[in-house]
N, C-alpha and C. Protein backbone atom coordinates (compact mmCIF):
# COMPACT_ATOMS: atom_id res chain seq x y z
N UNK A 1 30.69 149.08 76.28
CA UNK A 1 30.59 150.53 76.20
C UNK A 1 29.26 150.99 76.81
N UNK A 2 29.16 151.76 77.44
CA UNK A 2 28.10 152.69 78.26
C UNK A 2 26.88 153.26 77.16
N UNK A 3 26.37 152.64 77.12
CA UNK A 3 24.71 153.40 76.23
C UNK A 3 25.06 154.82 76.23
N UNK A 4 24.11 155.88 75.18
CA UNK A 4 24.12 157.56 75.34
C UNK A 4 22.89 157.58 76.47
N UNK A 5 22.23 157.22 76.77
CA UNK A 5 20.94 157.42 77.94
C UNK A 5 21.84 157.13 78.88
N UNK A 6 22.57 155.80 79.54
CA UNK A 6 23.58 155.91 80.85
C UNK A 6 24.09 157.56 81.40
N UNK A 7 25.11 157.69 79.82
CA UNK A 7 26.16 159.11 80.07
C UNK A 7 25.38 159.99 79.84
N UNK A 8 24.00 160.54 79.63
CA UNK A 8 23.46 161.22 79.71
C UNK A 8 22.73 161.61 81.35
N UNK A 9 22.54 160.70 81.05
CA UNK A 9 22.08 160.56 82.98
C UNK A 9 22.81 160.53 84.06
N UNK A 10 24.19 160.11 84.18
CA UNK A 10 25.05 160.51 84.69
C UNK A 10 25.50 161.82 84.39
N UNK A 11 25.80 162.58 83.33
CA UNK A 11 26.41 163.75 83.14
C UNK A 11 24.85 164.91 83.30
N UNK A 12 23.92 164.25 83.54
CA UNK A 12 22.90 165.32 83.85
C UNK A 12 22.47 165.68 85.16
N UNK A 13 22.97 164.58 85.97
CA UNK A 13 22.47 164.03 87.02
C UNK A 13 22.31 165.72 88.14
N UNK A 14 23.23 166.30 88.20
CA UNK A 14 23.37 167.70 89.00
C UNK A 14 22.08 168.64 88.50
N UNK A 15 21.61 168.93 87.17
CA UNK A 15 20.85 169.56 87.07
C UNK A 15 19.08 168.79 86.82
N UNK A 16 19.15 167.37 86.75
CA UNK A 16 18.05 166.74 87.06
C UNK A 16 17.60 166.76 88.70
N UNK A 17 18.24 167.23 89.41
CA UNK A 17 18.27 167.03 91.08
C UNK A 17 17.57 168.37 91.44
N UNK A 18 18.41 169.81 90.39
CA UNK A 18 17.86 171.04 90.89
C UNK A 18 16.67 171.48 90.15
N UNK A 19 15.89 170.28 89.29
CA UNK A 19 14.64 170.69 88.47
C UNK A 19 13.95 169.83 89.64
N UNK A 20 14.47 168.30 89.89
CA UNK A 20 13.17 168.05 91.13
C UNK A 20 12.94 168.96 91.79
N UNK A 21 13.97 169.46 92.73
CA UNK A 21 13.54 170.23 93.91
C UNK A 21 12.80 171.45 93.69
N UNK A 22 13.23 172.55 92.41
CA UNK A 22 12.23 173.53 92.41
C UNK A 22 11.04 172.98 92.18
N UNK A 23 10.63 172.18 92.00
CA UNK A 23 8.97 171.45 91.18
C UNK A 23 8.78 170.81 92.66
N UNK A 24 9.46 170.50 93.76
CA UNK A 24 8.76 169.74 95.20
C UNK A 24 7.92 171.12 95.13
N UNK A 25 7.78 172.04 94.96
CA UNK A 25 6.60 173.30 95.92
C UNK A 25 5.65 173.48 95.46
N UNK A 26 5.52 172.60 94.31
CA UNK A 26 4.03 172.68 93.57
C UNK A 26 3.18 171.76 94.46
N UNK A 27 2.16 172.52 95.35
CA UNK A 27 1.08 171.27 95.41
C UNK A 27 0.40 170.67 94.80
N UNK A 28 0.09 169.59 94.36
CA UNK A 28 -0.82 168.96 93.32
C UNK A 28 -1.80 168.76 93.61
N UNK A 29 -2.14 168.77 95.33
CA UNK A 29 -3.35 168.40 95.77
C UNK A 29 -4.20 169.89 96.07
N UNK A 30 -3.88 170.98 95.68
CA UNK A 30 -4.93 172.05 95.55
C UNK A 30 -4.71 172.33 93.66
N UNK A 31 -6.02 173.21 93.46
CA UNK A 31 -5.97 173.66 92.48
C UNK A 31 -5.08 175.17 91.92
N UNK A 32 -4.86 175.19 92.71
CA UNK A 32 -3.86 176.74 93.01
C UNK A 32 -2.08 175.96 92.45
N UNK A 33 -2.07 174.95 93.15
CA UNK A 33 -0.22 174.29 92.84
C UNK A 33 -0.95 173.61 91.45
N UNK A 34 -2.08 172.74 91.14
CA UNK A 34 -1.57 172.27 90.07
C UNK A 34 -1.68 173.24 89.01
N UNK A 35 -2.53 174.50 88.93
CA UNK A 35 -2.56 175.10 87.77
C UNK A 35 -1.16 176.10 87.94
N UNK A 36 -0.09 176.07 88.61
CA UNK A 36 1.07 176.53 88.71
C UNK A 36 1.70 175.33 88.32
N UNK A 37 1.59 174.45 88.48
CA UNK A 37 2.57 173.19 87.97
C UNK A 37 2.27 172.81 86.41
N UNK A 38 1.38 172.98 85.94
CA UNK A 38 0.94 173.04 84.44
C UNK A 38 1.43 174.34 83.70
N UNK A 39 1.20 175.68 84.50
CA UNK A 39 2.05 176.57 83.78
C UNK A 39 3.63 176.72 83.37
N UNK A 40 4.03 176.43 84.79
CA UNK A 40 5.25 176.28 84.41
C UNK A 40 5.78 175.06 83.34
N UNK A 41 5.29 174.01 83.54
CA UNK A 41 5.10 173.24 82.18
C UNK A 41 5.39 173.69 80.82
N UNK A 42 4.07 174.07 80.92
CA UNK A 42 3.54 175.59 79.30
C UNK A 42 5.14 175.84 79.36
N UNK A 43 5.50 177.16 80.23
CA UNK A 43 6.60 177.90 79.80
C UNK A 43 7.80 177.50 79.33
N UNK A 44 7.64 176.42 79.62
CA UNK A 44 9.53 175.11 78.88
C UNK A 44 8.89 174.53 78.25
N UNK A 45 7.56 173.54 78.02
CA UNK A 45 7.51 172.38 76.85
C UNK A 45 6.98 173.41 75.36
N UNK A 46 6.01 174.30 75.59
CA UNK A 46 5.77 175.08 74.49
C UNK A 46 7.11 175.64 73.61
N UNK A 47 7.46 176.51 74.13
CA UNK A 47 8.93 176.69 73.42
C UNK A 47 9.57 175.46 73.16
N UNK A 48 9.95 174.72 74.10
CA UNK A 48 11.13 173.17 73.41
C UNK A 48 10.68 172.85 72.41
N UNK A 49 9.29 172.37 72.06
CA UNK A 49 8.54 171.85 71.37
C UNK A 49 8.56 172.27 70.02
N UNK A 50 8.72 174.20 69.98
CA UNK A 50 8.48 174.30 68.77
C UNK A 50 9.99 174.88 68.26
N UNK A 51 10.94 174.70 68.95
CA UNK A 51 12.61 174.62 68.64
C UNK A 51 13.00 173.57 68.42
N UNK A 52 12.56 172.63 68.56
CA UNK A 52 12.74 171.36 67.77
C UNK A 52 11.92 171.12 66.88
N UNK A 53 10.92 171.29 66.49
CA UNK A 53 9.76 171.67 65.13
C UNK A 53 10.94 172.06 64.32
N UNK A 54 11.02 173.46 64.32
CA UNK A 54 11.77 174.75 63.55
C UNK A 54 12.86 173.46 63.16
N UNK A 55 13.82 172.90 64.41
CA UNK A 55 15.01 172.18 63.79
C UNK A 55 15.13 170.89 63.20
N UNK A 56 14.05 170.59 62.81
CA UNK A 56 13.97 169.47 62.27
C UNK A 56 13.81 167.60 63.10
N UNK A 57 13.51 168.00 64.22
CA UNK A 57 12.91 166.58 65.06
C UNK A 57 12.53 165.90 64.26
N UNK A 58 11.48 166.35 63.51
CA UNK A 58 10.81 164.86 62.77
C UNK A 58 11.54 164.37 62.02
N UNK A 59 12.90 164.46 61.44
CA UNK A 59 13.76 163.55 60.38
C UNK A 59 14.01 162.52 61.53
N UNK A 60 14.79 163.04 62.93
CA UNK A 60 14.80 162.14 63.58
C UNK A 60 14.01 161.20 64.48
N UNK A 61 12.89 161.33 64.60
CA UNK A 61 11.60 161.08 64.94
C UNK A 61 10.35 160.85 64.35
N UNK A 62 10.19 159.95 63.25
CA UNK A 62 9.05 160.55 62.54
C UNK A 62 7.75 160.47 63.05
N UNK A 63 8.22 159.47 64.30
CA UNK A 63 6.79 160.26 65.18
C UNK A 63 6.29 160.83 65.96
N UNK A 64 6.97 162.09 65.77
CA UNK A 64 7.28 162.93 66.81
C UNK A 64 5.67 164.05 67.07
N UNK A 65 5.13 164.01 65.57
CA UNK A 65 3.65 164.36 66.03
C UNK A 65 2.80 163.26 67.27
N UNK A 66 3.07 162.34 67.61
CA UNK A 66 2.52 161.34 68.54
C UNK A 66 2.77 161.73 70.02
N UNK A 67 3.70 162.56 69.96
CA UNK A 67 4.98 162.80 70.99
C UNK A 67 4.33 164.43 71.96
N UNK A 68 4.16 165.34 71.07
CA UNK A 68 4.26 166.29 71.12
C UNK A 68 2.79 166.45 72.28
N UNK A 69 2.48 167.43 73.54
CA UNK A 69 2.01 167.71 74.72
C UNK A 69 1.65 169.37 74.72
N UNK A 70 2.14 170.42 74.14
CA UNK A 70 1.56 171.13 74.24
C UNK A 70 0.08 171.58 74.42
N UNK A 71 -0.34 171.23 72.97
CA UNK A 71 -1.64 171.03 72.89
C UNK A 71 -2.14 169.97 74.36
N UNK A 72 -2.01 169.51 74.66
CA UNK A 72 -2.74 168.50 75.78
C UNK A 72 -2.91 169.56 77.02
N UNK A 73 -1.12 170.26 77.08
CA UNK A 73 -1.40 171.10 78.04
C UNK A 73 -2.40 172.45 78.21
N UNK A 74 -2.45 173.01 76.96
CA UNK A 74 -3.38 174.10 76.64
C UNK A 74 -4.53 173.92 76.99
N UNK A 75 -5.00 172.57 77.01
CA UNK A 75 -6.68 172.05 77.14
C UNK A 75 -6.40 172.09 78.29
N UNK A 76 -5.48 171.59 79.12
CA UNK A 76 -5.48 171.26 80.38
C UNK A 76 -5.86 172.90 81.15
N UNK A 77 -5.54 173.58 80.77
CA UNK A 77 -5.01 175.14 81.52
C UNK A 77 -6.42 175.92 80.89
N UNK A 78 -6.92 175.27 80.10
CA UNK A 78 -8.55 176.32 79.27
C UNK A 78 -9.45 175.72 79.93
N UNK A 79 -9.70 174.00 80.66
CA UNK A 79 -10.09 173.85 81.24
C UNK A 79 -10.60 174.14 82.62
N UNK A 80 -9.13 174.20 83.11
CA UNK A 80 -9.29 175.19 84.00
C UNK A 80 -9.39 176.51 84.29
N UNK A 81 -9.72 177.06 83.26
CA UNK A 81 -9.94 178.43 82.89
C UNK A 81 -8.81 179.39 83.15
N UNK A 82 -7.90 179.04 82.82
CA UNK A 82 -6.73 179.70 82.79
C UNK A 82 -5.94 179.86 81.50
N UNK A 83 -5.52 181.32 81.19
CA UNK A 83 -4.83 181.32 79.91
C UNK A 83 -3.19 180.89 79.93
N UNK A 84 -2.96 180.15 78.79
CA UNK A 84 -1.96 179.67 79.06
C UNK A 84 -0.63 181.28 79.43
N UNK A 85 0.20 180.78 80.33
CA UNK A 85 1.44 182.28 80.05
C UNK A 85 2.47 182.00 79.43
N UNK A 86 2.91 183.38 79.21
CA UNK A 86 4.01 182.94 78.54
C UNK A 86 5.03 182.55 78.33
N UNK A 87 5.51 181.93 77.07
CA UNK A 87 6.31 180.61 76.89
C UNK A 87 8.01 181.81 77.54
N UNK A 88 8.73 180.69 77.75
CA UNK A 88 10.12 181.27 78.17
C UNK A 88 10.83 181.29 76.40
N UNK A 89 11.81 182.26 75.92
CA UNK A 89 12.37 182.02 75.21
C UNK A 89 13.17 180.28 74.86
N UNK A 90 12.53 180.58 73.36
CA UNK A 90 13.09 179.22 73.12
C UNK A 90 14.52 179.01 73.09
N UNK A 91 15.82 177.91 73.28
CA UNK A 91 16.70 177.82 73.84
C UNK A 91 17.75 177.72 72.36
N UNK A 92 18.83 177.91 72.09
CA UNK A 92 19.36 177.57 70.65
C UNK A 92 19.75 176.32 70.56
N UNK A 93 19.48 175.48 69.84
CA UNK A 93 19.90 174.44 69.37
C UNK A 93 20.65 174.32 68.19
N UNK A 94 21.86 174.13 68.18
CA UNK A 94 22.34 174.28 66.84
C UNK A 94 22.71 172.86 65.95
N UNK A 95 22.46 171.62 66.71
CA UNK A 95 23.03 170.44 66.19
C UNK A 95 22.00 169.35 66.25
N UNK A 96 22.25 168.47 65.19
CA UNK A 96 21.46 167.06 65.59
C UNK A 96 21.75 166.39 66.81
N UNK A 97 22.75 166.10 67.31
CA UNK A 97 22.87 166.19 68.26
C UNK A 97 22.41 166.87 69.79
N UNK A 98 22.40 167.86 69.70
CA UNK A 98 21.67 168.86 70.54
C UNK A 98 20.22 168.40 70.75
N UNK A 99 19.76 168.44 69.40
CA UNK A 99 17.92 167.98 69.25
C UNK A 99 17.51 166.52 69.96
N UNK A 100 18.42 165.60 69.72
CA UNK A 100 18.55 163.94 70.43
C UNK A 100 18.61 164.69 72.02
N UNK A 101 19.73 165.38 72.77
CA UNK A 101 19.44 165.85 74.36
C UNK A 101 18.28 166.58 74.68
N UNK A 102 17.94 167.56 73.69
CA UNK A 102 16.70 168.12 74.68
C UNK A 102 15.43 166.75 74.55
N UNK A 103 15.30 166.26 73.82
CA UNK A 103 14.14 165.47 73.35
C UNK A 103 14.51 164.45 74.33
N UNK A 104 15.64 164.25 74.70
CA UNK A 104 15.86 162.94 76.30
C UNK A 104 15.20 163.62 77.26
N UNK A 105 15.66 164.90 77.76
CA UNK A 105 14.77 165.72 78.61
C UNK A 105 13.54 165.37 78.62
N UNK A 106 12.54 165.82 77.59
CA UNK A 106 11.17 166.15 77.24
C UNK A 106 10.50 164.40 77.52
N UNK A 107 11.03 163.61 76.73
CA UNK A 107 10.61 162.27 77.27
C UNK A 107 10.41 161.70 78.34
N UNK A 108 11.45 162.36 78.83
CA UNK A 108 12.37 161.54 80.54
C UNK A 108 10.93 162.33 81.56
N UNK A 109 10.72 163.71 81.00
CA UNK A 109 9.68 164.35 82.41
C UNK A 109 8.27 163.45 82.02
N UNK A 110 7.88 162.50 81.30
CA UNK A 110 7.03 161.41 81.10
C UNK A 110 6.72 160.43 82.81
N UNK A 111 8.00 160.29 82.60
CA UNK A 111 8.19 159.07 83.55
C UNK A 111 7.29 159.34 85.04
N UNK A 112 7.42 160.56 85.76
CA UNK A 112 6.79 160.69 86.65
C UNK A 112 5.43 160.96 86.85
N UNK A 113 4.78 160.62 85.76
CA UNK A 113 3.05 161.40 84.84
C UNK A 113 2.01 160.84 85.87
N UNK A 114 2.31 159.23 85.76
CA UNK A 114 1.46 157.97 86.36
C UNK A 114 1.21 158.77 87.42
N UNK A 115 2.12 158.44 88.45
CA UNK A 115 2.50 158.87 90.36
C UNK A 115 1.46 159.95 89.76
N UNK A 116 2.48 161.12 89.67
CA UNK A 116 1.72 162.81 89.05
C UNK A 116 0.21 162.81 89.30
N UNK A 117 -0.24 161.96 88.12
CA UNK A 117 -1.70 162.13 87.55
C UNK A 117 -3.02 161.44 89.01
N UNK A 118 -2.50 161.00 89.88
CA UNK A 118 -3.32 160.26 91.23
C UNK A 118 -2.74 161.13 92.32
N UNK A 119 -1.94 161.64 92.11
CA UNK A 119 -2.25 162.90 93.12
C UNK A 119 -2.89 164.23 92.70
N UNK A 120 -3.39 164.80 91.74
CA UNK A 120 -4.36 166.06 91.35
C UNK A 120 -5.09 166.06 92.03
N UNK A 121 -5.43 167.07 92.93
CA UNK A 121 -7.27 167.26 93.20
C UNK A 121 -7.40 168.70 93.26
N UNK A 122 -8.43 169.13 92.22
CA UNK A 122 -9.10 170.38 91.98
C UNK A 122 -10.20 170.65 93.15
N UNK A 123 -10.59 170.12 93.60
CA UNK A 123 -11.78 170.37 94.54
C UNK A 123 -12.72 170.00 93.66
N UNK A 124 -13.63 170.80 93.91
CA UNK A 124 -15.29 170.09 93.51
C UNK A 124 -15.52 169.25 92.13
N UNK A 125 -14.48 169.87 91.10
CA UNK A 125 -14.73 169.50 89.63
C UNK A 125 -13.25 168.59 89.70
N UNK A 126 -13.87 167.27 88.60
CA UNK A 126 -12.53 166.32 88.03
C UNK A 126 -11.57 167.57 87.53
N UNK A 127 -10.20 166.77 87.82
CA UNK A 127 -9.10 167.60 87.42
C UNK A 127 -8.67 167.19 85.75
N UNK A 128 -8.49 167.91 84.99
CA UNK A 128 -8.05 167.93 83.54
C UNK A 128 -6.36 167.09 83.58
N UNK A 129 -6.35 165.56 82.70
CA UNK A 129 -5.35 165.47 82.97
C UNK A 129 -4.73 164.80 82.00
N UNK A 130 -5.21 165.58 80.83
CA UNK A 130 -5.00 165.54 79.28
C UNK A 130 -3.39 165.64 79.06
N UNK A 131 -2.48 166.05 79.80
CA UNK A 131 -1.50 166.52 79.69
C UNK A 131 -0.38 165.56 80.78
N UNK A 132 -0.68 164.64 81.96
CA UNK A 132 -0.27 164.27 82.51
C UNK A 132 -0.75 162.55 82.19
N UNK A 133 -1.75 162.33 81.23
CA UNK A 133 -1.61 161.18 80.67
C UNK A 133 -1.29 161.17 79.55
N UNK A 134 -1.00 161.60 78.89
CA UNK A 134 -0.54 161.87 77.29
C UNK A 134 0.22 160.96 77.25
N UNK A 135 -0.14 159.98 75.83
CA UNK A 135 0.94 159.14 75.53
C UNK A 135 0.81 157.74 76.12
N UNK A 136 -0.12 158.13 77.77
CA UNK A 136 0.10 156.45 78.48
C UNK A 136 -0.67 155.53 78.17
N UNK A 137 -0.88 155.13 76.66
CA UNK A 137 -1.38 154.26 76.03
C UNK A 137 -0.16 153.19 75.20
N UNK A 138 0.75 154.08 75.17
CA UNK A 138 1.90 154.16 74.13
C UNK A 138 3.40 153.85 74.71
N UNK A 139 4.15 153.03 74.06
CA UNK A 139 5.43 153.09 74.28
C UNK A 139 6.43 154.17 73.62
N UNK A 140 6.12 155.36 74.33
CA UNK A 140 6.80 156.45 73.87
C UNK A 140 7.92 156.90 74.08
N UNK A 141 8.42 156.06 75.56
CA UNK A 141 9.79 156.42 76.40
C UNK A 141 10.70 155.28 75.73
N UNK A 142 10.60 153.73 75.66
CA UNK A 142 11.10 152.66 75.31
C UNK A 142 11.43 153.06 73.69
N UNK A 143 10.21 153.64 72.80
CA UNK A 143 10.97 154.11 71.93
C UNK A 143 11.56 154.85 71.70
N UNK A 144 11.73 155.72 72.20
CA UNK A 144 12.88 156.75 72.14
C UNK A 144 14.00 156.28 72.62
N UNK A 145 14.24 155.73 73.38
CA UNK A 145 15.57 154.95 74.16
C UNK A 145 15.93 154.24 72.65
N UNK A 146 15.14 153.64 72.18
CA UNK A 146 15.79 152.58 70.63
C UNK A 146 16.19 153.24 69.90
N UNK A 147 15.21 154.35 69.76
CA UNK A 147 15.90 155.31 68.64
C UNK A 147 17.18 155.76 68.58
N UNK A 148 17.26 156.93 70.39
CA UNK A 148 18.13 157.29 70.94
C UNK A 148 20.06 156.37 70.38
N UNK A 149 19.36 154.95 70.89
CA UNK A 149 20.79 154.36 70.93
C UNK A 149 21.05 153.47 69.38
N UNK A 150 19.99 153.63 68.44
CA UNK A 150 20.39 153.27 67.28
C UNK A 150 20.60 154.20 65.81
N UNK A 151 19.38 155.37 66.15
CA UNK A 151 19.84 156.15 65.17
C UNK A 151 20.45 157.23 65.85
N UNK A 152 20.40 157.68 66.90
CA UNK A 152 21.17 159.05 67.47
C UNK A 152 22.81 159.54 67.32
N UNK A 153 23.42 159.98 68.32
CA UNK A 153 24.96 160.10 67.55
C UNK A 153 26.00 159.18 68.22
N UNK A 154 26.71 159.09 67.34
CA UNK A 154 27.48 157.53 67.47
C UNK A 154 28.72 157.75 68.46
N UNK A 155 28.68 158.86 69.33
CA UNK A 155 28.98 158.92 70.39
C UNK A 155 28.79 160.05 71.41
N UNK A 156 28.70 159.91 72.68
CA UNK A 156 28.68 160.67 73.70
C UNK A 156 29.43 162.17 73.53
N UNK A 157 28.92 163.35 73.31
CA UNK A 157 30.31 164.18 73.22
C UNK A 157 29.17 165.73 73.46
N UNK A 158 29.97 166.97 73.34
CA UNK A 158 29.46 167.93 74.10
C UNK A 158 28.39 168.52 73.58
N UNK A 159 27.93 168.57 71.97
CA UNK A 159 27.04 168.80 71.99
C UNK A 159 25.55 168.07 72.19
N UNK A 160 25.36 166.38 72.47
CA UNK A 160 24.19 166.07 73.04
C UNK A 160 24.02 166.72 74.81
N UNK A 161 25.38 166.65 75.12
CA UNK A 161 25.10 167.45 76.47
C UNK A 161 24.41 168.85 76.53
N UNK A 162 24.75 169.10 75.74
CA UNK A 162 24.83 170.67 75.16
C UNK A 162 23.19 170.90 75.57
N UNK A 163 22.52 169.99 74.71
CA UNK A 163 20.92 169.86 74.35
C UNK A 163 20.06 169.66 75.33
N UNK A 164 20.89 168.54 76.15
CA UNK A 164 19.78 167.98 77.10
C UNK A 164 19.99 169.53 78.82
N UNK A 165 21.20 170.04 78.51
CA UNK A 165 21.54 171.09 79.83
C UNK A 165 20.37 171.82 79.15
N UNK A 166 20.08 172.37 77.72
CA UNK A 166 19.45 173.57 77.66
C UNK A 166 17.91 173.52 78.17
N UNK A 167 17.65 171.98 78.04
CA UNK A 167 16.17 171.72 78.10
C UNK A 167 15.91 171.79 79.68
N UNK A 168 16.65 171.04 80.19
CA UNK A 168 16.65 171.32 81.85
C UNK A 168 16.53 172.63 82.35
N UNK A 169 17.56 173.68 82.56
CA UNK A 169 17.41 174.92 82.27
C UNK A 169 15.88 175.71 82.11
N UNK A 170 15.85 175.23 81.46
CA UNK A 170 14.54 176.03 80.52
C UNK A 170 13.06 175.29 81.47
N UNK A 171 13.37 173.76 81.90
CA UNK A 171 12.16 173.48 83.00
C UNK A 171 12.69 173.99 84.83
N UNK A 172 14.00 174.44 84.70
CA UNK A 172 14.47 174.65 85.92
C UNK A 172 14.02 176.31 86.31
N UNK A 173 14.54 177.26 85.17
CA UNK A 173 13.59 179.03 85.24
C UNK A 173 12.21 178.91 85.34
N UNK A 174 11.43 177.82 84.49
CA UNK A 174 9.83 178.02 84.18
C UNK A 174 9.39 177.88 85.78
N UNK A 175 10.42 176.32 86.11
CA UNK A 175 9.33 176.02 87.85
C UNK A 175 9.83 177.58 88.84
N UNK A 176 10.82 177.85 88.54
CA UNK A 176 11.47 179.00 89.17
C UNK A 176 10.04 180.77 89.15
N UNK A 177 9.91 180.25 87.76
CA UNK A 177 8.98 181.45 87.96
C UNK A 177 7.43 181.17 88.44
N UNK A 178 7.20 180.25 88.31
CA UNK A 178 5.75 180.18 88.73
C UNK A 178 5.39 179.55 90.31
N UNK A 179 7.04 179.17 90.79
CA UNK A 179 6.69 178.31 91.98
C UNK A 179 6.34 179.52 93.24
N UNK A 180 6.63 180.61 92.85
CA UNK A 180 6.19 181.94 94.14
C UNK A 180 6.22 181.19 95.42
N UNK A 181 5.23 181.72 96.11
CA UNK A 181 5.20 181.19 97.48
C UNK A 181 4.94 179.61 98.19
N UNK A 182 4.97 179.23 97.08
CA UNK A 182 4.48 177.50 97.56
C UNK A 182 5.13 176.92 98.25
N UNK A 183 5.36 176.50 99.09
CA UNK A 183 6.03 175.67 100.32
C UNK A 183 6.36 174.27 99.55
N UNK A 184 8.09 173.95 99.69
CA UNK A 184 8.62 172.65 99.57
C UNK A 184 7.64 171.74 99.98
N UNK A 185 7.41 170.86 99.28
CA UNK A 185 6.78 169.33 99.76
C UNK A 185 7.21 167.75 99.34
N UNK A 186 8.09 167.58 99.52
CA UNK A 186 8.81 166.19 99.88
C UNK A 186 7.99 165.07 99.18
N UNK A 187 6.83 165.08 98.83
CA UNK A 187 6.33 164.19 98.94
C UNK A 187 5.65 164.44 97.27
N UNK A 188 6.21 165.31 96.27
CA UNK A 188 6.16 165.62 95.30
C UNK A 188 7.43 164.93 94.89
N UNK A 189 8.75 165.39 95.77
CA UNK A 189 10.17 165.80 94.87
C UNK A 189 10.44 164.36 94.24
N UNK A 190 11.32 164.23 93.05
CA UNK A 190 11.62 163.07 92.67
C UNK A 190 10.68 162.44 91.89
N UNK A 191 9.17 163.00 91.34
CA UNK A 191 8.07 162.34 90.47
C UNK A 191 8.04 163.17 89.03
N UNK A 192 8.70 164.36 89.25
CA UNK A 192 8.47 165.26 87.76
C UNK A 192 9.27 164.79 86.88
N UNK A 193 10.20 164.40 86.69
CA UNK A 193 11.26 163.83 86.08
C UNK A 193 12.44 162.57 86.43
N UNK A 194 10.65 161.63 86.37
CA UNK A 194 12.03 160.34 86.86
C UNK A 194 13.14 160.24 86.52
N UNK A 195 14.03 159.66 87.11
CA UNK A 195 15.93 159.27 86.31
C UNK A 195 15.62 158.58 85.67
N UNK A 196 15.86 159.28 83.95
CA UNK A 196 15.45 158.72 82.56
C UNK A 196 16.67 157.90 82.63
């Protein structure tokens, strides 16, 4: 039988493709794309973050305070002297289920941090990258995959889909609003959200 991370990734696969590509136009190598690539961040992980708070993540996670990036990002964006903007409406989640998909999302945009975090350059001052190493001390993705496929739901069905579409979504409007005029760059696409 097919793992829930497989059929998740297969059944996500269409809208993991249209979150790379809006996020290729962030440059990372000025300070102008990355503090647009951190906002838009802000505007989907802040909300996800605290709609799964509200719904109870930590029964399924209890270490989900270990997990959590907001805060990393906030420093990241005060550092750079920028106030964080604001969060996009948070998305409804109505199921345990649901909470297991968006939280595949939120993990899965981990994967591309490493790559991510060696391409920043602010110009004159180190770039803040409290938010793009978070966690990389930690097996935070491997555990969630265990969790995922031992305590999560004991089968594939519409509402984990349900969860992980809303979270996508919600990073697919944020890059949508902050990406303005930035020119596609190829050489970004495919690092924001490795194929979890």
């Amino acid at each position: 039988m097919t793992g829930l991370r497989q059929q998740l990734r297969a059944a996500t696969a269409p809208l993991h493709e249209a979150v790379d590509e809006a996020f290729a136009g962030f440059r990372l190598d000025s300070r102008t794309g990355y503090v647009q690539f951190l906002s838009a961040h802000w505007r989907a992980v802040q909300p996800l973050e605290c709609c799964l708070e509200q719904a109870g993540i930590d029964r399924l996670l209890p270490d989900w305070p270990q997990r959590t990036r907001r805060m990393a990002l906030s420093a990241d964006l005060e550092r750079l002297g920028i106030e964080p903007p604001t969060p996009l409406p948070a998305p409804r989640i109505a199921s345990l289920e649901g909470l297991w998909g968006a939280v595949y999302v939120l993990e899965g945009s981990r994967l591309g941090a490493k790559v991510l975090s060696r391409r920043v350059d602010c110009g004159d001052r180190p770039a803040p990258l409290a938010y793009l190493t978070h966690g990389a001390d930690r097996s935070l993705w491997p555990t969630f995959l265990e969790r995922l496929e031992t305590a999560g739901p004991p089968a594939f069905g519409a509402p984990l889909l349900a969860g992980a579409e809303a979270a996508f979504a919600l990073f697919l409007t944020a890059s949508r609003l902050e990406r303005g005029a930035c020119q596609p760059s190829s050489a970004f696409q495919g690092t924001l959200l490795a194929a979890p």
